[in-house]
PDB file of N, CA and C in Angstrom:
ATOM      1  N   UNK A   1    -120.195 -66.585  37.943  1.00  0.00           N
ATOM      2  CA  UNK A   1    -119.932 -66.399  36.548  1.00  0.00           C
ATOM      3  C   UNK A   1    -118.895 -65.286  36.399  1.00  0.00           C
ATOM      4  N   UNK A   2    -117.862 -65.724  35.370  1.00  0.00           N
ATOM      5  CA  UNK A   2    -116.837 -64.523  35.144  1.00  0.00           C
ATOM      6  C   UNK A   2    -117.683 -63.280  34.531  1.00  0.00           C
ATOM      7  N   UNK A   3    -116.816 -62.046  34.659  1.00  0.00           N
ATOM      8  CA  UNK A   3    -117.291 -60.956  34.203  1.00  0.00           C
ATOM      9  C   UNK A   3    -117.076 -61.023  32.910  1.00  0.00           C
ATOM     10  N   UNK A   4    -116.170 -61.650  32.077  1.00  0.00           N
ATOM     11  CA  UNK A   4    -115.985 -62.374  30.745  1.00  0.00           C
ATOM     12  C   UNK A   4    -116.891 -62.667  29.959  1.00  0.00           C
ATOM     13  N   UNK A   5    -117.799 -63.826  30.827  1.00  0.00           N
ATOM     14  CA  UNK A   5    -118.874 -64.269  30.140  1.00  0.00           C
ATOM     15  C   UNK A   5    -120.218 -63.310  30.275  1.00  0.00           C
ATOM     16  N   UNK A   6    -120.121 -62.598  31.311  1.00  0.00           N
ATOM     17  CA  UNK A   6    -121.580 -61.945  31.817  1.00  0.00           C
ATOM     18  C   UNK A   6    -121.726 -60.542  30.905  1.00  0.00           C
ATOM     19  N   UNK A   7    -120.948 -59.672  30.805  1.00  0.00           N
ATOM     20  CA  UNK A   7    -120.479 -58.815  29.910  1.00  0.00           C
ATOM     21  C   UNK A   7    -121.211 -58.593  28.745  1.00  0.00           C
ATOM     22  N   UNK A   8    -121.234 -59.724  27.686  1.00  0.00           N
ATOM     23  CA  UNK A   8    -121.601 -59.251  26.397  1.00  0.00           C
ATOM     24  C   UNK A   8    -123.265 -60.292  26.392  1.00  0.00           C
ATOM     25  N   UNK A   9    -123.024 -60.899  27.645  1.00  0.00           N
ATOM     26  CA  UNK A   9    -125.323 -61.358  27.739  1.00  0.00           C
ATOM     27  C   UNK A   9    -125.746 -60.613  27.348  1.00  0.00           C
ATOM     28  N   UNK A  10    -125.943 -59.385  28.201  1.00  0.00           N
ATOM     29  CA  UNK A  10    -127.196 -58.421  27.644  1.00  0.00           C
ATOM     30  C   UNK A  10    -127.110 -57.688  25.958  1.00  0.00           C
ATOM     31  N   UNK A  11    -125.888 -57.839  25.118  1.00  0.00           N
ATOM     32  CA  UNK A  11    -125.936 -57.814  23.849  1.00  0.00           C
ATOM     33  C   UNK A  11    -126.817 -58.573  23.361  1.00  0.00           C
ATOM     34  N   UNK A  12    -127.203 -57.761  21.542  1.00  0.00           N
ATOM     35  CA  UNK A  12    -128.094 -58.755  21.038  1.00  0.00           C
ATOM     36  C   UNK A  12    -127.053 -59.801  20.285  1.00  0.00           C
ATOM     37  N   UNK A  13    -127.412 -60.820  19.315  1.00  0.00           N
ATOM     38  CA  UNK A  13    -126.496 -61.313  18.587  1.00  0.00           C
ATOM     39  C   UNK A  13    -125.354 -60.625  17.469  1.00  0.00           C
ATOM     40  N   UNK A  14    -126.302 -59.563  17.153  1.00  0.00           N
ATOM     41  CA  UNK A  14    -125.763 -58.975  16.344  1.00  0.00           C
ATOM     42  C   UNK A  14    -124.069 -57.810  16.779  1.00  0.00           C
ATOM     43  N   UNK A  15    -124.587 -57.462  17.750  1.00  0.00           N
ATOM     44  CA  UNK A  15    -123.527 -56.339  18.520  1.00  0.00           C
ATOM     45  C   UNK A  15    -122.754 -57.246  19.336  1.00  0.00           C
ATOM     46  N   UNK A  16    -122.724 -58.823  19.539  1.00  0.00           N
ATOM     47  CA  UNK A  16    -122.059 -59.155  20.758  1.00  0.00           C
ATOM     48  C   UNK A  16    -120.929 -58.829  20.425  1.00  0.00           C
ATOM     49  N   UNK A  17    -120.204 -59.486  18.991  1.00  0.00           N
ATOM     50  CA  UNK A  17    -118.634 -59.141  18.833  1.00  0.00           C
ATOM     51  C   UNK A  17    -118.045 -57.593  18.911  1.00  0.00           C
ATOM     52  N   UNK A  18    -118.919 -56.980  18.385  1.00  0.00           N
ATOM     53  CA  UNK A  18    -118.606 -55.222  18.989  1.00  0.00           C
ATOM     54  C   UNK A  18    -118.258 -55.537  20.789  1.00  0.00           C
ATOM     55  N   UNK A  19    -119.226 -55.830  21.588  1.00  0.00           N
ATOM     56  CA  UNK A  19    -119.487 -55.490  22.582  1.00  0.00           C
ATOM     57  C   UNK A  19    -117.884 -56.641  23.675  1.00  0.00           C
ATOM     58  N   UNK A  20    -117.458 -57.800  23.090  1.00  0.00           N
ATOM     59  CA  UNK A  20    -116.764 -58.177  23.291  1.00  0.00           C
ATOM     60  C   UNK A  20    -115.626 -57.939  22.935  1.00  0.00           C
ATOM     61  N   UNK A  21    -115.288 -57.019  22.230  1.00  0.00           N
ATOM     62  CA  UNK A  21    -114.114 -56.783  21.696  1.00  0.00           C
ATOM     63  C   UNK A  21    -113.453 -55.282  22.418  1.00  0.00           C
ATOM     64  N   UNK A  22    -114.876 -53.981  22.758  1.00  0.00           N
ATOM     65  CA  UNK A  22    -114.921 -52.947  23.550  1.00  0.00           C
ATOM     66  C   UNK A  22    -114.299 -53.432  25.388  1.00  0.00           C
ATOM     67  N   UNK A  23    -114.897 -54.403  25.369  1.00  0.00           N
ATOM     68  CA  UNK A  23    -115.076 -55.143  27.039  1.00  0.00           C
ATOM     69  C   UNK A  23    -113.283 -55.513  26.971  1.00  0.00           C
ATOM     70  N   UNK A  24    -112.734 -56.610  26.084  1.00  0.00           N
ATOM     71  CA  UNK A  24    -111.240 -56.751  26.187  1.00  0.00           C
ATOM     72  C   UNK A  24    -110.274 -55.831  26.399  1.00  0.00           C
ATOM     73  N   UNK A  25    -110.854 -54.473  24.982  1.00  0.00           N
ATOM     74  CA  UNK A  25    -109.641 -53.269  24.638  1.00  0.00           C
ATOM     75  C   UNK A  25    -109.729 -52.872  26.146  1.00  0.00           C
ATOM     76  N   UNK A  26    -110.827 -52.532  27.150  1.00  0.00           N
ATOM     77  CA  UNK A  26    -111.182 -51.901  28.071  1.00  0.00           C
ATOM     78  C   UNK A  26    -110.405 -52.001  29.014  1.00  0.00           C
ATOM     79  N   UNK A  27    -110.546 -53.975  29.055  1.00  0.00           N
ATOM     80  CA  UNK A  27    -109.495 -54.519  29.909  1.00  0.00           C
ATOM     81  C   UNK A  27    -108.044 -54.516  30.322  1.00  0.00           C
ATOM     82  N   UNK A  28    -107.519 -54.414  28.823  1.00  0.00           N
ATOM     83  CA  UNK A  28    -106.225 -54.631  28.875  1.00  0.00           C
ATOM     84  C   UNK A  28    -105.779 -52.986  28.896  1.00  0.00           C
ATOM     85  N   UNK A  29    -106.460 -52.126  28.355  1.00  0.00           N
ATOM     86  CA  UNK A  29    -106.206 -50.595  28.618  1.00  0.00           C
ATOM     87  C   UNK A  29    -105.943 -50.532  30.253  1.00  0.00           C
ATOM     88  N   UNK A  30    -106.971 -50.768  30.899  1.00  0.00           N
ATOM     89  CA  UNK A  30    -107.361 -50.827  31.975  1.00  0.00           C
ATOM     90  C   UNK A  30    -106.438 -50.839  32.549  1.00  0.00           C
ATOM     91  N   UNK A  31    -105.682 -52.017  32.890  1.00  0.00           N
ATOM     92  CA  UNK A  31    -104.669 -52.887  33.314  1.00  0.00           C
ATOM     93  C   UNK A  31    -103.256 -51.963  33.003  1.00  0.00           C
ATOM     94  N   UNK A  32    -102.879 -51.650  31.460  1.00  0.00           N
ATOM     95  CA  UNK A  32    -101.720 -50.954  31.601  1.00  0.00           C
ATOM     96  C   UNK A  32    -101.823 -49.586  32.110  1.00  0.00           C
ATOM     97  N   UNK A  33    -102.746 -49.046  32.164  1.00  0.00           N
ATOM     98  CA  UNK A  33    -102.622 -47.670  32.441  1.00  0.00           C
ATOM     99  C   UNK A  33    -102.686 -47.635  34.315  1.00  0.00           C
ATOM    100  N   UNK A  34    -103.496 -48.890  34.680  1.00  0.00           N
ATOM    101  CA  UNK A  34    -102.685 -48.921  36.345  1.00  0.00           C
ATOM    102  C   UNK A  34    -101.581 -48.988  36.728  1.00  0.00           C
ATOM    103  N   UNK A  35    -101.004 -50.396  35.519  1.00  0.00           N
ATOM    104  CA  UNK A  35     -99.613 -50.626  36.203  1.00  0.00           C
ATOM    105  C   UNK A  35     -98.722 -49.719  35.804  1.00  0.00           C
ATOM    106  N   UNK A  36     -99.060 -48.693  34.719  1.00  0.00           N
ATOM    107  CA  UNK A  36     -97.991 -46.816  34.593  1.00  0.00           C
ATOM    108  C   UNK A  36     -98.181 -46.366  35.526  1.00  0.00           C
ATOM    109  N   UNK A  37     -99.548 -45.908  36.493  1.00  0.00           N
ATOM    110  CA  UNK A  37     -99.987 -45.247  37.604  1.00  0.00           C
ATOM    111  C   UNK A  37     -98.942 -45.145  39.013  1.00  0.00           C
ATOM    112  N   UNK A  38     -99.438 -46.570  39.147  1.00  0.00           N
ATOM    113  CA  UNK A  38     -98.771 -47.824  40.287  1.00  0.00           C
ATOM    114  C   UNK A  38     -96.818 -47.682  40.264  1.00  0.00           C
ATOM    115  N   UNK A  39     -96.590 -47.695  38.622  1.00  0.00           N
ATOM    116  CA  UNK A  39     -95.162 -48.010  39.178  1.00  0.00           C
ATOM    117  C   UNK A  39     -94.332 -46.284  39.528  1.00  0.00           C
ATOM    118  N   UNK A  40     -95.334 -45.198  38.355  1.00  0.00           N
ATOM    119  CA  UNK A  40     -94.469 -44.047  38.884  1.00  0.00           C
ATOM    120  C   UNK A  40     -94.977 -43.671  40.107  1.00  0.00           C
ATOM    121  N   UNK A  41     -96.016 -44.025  41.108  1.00  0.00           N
ATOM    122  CA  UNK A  41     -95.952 -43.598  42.612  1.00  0.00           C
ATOM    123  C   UNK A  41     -94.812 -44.248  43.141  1.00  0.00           C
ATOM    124  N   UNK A  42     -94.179 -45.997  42.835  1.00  0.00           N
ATOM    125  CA  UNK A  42     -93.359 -46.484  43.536  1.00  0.00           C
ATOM    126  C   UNK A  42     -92.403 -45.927  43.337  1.00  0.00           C
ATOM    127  N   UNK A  43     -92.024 -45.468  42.097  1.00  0.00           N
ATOM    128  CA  UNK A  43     -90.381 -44.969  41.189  1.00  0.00           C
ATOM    129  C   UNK A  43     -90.298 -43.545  42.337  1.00  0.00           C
ATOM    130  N   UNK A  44     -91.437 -42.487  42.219  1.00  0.00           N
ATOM    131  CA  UNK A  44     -91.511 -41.281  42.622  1.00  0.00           C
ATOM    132  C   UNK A  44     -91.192 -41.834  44.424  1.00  0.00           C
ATOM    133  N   UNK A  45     -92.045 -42.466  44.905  1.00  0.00           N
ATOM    134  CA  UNK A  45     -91.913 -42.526  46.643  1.00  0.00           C
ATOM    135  C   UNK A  45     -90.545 -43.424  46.584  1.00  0.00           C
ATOM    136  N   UNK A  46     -89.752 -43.991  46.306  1.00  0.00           N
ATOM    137  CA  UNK A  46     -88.446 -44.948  46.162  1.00  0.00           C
ATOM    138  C   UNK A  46     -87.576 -43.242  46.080  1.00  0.00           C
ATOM    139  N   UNK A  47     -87.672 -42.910  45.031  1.00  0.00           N
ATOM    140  CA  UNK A  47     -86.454 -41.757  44.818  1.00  0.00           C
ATOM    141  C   UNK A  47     -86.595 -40.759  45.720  1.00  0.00           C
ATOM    142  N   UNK A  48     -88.193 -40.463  46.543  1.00  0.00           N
ATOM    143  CA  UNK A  48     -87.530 -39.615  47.523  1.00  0.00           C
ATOM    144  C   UNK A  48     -86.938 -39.858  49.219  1.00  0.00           C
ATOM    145  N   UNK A  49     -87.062 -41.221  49.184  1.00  0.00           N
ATOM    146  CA  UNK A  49     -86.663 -41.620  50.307  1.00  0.00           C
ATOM    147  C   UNK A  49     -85.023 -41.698  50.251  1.00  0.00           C
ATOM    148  N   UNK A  50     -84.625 -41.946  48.948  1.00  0.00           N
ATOM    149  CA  UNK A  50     -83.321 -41.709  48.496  1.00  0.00           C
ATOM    150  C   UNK A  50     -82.724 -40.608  48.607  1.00  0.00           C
ATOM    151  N   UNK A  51     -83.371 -39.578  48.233  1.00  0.00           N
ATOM    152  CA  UNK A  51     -82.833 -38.522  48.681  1.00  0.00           C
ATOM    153  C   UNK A  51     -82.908 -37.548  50.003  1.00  0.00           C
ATOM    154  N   UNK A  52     -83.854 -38.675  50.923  1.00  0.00           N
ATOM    155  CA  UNK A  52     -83.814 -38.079  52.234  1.00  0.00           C
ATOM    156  C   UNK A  52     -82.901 -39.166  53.093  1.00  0.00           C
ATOM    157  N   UNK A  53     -82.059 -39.764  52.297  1.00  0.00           N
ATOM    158  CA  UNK A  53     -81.266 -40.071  53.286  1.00  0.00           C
ATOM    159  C   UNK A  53     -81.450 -41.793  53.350  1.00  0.00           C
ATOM    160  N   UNK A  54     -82.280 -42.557  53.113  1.00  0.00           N
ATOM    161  CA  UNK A  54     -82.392 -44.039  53.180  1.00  0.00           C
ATOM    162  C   UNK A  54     -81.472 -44.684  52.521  1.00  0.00           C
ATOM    163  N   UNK A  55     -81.410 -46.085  52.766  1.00  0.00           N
ATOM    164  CA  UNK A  55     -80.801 -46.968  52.105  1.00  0.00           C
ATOM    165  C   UNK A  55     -81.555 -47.844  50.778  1.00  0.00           C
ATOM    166  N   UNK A  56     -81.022 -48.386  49.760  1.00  0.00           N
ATOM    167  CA  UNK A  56     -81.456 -49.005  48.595  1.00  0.00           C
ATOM    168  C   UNK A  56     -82.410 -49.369  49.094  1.00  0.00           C
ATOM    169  N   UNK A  57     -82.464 -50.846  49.766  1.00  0.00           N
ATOM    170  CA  UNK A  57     -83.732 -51.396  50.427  1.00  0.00           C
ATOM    171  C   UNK A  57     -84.660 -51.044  50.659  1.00  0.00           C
ATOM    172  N   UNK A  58     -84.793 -50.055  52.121  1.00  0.00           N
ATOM    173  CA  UNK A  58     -85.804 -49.403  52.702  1.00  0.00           C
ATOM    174  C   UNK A  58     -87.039 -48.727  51.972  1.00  0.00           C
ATOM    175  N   UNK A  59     -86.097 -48.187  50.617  1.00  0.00           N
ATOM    176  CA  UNK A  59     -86.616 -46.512  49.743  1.00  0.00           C
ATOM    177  C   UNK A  59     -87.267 -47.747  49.237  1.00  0.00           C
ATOM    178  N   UNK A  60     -86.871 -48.617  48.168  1.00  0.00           N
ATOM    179  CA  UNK A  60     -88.026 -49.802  47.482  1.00  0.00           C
ATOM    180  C   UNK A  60     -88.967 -50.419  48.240  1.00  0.00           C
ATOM    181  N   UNK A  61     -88.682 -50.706  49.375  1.00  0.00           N
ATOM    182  CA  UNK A  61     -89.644 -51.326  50.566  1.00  0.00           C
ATOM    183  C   UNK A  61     -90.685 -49.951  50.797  1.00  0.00           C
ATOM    184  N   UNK A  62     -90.543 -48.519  50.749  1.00  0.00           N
ATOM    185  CA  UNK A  62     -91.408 -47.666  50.883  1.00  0.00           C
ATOM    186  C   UNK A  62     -92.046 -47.241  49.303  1.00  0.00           C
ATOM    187  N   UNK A  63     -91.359 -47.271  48.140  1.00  0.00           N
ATOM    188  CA  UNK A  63     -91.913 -47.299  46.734  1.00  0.00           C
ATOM    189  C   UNK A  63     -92.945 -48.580  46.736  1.00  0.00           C
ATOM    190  N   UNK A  64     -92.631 -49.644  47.153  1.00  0.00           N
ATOM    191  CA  UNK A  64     -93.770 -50.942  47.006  1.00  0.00           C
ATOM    192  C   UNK A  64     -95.169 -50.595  47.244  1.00  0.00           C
ATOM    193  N   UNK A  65     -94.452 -50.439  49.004  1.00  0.00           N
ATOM    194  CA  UNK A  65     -96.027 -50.042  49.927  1.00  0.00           C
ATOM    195  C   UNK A  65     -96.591 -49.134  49.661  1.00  0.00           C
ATOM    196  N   UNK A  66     -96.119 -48.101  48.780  1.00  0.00           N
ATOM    197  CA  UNK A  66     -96.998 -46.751  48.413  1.00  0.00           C
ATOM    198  C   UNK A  66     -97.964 -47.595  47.632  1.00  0.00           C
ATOM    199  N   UNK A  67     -97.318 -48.439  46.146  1.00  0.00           N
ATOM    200  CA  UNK A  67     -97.824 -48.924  45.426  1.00  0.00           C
ATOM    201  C   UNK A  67     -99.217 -49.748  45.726  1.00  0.00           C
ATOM    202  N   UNK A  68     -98.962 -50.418  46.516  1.00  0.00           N
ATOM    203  CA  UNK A  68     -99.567 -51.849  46.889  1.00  0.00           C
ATOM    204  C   UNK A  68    -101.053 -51.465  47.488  1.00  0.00           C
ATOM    205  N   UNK A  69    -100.454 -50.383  48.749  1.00  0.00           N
ATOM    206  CA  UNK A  69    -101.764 -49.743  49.499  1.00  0.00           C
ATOM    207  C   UNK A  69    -102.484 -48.804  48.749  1.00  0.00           C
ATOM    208  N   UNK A  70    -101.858 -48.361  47.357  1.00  0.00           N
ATOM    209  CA  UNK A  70    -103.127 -47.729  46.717  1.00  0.00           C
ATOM    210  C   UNK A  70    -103.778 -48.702  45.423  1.00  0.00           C
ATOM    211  N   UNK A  71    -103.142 -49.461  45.302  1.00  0.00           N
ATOM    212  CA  UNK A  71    -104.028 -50.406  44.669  1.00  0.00           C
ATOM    213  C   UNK A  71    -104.944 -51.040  45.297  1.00  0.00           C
ATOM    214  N   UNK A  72    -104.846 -51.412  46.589  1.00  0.00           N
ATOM    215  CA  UNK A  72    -105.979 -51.737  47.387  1.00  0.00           C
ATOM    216  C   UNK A  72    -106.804 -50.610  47.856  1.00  0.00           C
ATOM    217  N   UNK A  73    -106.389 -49.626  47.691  1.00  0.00           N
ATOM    218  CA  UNK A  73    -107.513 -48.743  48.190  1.00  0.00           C
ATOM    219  C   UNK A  73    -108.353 -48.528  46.822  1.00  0.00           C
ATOM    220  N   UNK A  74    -107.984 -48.430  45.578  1.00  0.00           N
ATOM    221  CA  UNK A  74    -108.553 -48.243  44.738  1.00  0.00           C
ATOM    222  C   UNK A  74    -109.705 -49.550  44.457  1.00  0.00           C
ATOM    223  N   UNK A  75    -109.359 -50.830  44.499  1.00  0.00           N
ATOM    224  CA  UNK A  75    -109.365 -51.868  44.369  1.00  0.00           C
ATOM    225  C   UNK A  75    -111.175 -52.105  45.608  1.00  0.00           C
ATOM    226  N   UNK A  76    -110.855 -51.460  46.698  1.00  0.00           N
ATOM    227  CA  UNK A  76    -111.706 -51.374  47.600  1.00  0.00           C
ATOM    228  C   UNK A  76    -112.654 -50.588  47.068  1.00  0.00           C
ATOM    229  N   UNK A  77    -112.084 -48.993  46.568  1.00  0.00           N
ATOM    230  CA  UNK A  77    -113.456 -48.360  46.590  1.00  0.00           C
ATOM    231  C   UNK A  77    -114.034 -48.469  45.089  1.00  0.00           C
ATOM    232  N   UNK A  78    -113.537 -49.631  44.345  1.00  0.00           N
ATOM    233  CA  UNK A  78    -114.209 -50.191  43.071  1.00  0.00           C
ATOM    234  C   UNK A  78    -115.301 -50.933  43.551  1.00  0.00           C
ATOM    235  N   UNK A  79    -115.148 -51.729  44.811  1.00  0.00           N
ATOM    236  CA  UNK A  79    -116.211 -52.788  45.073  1.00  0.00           C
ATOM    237  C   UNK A  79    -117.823 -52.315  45.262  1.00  0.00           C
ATOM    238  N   UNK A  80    -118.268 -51.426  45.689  1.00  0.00           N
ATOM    239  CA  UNK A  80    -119.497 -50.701  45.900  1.00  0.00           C
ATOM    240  C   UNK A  80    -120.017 -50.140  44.453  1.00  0.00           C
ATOM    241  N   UNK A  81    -119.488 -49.407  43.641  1.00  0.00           N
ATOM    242  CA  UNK A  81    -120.449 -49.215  42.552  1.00  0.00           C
ATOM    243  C   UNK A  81    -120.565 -50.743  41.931  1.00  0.00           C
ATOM    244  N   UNK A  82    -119.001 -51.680  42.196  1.00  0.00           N
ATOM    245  CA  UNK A  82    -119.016 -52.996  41.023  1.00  0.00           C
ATOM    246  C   UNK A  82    -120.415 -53.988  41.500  1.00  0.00           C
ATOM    247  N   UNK A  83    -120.713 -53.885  42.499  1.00  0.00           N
ATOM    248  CA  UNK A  83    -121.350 -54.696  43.339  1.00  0.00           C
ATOM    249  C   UNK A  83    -122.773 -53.636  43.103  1.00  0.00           C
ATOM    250  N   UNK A  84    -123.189 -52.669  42.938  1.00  0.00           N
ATOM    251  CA  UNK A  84    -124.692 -52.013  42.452  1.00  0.00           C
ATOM    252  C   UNK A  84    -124.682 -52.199  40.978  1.00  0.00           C
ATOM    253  N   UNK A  85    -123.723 -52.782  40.112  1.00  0.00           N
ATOM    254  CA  UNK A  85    -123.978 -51.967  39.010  1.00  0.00           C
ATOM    255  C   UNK A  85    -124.232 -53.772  38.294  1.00  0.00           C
ATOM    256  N   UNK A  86    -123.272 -54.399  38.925  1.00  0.00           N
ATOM    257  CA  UNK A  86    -123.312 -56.005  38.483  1.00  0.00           C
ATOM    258  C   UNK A  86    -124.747 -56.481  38.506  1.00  0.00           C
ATOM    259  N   UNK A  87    -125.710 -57.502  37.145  1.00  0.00           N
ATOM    260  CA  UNK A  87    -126.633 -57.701  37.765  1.00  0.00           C
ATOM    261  C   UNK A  87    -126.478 -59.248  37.550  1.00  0.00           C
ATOM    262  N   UNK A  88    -127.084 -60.348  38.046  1.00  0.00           N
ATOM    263  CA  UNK A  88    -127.070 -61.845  37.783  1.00  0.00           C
ATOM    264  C   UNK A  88    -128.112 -61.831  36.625  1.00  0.00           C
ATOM    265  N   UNK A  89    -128.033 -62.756  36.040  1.00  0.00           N
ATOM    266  CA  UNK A  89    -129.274 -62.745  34.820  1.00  0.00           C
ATOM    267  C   UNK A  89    -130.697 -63.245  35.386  1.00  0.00           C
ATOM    268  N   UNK A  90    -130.785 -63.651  36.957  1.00  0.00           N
ATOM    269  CA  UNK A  90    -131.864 -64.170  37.323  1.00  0.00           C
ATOM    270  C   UNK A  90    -132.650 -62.583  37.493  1.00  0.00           C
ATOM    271  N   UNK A  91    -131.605 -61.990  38.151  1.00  0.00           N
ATOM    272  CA  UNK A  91    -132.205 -60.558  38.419  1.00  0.00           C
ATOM    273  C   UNK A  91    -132.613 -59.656  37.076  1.00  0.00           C
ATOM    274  N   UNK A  92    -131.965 -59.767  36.448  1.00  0.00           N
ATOM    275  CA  UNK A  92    -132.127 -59.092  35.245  1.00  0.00           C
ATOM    276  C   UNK A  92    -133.561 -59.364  34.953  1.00  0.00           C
ATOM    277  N   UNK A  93    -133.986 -60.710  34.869  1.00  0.00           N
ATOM    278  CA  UNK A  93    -134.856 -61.137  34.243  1.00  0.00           C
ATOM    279  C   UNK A  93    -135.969 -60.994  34.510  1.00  0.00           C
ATOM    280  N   UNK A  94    -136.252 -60.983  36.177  1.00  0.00           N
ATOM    281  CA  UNK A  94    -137.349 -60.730  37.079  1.00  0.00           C
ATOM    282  C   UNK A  94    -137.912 -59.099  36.569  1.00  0.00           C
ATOM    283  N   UNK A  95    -136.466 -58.210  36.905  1.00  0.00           N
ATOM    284  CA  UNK A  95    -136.635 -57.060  36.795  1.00  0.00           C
ATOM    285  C   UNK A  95    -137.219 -56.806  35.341  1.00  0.00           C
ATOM    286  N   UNK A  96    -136.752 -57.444  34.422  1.00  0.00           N
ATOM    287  CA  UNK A  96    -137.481 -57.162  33.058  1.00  0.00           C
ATOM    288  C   UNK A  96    -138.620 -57.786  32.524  1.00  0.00           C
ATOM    289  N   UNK A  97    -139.275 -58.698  33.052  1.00  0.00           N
ATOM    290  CA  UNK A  97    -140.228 -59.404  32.853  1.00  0.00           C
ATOM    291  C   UNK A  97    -141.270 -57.945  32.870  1.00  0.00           C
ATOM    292  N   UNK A  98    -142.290 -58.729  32.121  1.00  0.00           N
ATOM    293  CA  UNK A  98    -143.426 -57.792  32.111  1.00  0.00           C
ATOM    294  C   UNK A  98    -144.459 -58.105  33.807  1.00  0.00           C
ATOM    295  N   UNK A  99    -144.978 -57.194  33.939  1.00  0.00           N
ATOM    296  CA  UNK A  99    -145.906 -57.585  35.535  1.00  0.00           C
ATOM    297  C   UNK A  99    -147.313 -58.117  34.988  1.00  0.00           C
ATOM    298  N   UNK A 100    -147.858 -58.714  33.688  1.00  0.00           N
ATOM    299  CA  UNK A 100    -148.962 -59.029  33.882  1.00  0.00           C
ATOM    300  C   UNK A 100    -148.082 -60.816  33.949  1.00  0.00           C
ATOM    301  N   UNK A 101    -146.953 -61.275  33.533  1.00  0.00           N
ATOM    302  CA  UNK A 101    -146.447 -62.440  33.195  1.00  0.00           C
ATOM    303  C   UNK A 101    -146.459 -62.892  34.311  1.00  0.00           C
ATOM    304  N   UNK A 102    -146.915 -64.669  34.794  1.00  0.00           N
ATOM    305  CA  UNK A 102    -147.153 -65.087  35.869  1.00  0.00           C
ATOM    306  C   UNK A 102    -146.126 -65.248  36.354  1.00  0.00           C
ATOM    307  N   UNK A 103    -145.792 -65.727  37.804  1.00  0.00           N
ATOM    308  CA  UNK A 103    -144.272 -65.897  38.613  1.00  0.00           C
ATOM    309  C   UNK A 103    -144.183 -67.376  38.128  1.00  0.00           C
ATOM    310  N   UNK A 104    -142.714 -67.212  37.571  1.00  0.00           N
ATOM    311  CA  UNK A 104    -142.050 -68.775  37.089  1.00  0.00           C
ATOM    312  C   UNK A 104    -141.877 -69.452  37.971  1.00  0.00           C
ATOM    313  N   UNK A 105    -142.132 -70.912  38.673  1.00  0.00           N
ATOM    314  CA  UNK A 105    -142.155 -72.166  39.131  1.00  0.00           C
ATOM    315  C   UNK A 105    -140.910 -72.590  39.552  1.00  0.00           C
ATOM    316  N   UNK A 106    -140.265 -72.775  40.495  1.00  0.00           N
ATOM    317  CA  UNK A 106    -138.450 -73.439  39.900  1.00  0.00           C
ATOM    318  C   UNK A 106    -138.589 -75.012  39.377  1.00  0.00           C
ATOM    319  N   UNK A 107    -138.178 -75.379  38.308  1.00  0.00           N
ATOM    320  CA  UNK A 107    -137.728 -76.470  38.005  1.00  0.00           C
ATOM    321  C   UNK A 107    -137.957 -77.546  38.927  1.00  0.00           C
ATOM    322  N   UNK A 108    -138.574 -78.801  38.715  1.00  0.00           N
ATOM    323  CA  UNK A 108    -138.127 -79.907  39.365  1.00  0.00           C
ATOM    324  C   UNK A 108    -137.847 -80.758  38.567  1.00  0.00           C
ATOM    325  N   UNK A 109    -137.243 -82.448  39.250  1.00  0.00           N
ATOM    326  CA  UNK A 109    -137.325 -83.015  38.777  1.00  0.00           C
ATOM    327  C   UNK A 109    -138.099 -83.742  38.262  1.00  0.00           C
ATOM    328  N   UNK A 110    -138.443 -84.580  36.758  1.00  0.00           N
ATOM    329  CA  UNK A 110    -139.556 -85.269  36.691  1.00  0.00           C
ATOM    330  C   UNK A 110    -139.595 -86.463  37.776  1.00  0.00           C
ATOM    331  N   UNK A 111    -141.085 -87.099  37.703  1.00  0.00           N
ATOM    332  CA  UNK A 111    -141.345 -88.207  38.659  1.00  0.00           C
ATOM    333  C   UNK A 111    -140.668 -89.331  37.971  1.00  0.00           C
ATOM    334  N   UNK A 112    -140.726 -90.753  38.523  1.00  0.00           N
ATOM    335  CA  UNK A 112    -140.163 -91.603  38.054  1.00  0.00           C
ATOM    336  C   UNK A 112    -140.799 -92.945  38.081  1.00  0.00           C
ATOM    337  N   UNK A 113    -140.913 -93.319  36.992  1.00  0.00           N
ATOM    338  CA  UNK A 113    -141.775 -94.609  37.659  1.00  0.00           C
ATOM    339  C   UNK A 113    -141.842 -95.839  38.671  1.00  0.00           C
ATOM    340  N   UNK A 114    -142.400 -96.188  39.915  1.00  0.00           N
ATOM    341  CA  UNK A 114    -142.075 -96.904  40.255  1.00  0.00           C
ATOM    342  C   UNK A 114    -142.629 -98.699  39.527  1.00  0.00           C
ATOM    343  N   UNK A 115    -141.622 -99.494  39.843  1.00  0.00           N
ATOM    344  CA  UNK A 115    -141.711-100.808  39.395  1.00  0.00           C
ATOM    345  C   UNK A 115    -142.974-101.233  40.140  1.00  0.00           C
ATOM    346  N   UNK A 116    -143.717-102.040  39.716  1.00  0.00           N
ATOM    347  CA  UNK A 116    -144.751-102.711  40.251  1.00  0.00           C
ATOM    348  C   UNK A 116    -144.193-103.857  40.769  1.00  0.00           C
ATOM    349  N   UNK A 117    -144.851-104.436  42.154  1.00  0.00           N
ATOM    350  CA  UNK A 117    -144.487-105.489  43.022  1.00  0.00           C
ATOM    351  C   UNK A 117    -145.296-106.125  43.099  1.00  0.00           C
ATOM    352  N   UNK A 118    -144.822-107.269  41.984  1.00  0.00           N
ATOM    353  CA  UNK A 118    -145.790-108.045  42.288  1.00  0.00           C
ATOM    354  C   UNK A 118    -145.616-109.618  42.615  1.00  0.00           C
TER     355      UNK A 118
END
C-alpha cells in the first residue's frame, strides 16, 4: 500500500481532509527543500574543483556525485526509523484490539454445493 493511501487511515472522518492536505504540503515541502540542499552541495563541490584546477566536465561529474551519494545516504538512513515507525493496518489492529476480544479466524471460502449423482 502507498504511503498516500496509508497516511490519513488512522484519521477519523472528520480530520481526514486536514490530515491529507498536512501529509501533501509535507511532501512537496519535503521534496523542494532537498532538491535546494542537493543542488547547492553540487553547485558548491562543481565550483571548487574549478577552482582547483579541473576541467568543465570532471568539476560537474564531482558536483553530481557529491549530490547523488548524499541523497542516498540520507535516503538510507531514512529507512530504519521509516520501517519502525510504518505500521500495516493488520498490525495496527491486533495491537489495538482489546485483550479480552477473541483471536479473529482468517476468512475462508464458503462451501459449495455439490450436485447430486444420480
Amino acid at each position: 500500500m502507498h504511503a498516500v493511501t496509508v497516511g490519513p487511515l488512522d484519521e477519523r472522518e472528520q480530520r481526514a481532509g486536514v490530515a491529507s492536505g498536512l501529509f501533501n504540503t509535507t511532501q512537496v515541502m519535503g521534496g523542494a527543500l532537498g532538491l535546494a540542499v542537493l543542488s547547492t552541495l553540487a553547485s558548491g563541490r562543481t565550483e571548487d574543483l574549478l577552482r582547483a584546477g579541473d576541467s568543465a566536465t570532471p568539476a560537474l561529474n564531482g558536483g553530481y556525485q557529491l549530490a547523488f551519494f548524499t541523497a542516498s545516504a540520507v535516503a538510507t538512513a531514512a529507512l530504519a526509523p521509516a520501517a519502525g515507525l510504518l505500521r500495516t493496518p493488520r498490525r495496527a489492529a491486533i495491537r489495538e484490539a482489546p485483550a479480552s476480544a477473541p483471536p479473529v479466524a482468517p476468512a475462508t471460502a464458503p462451501a459449495t454445493a455439490q450436485p447430486d449423482r444420480a
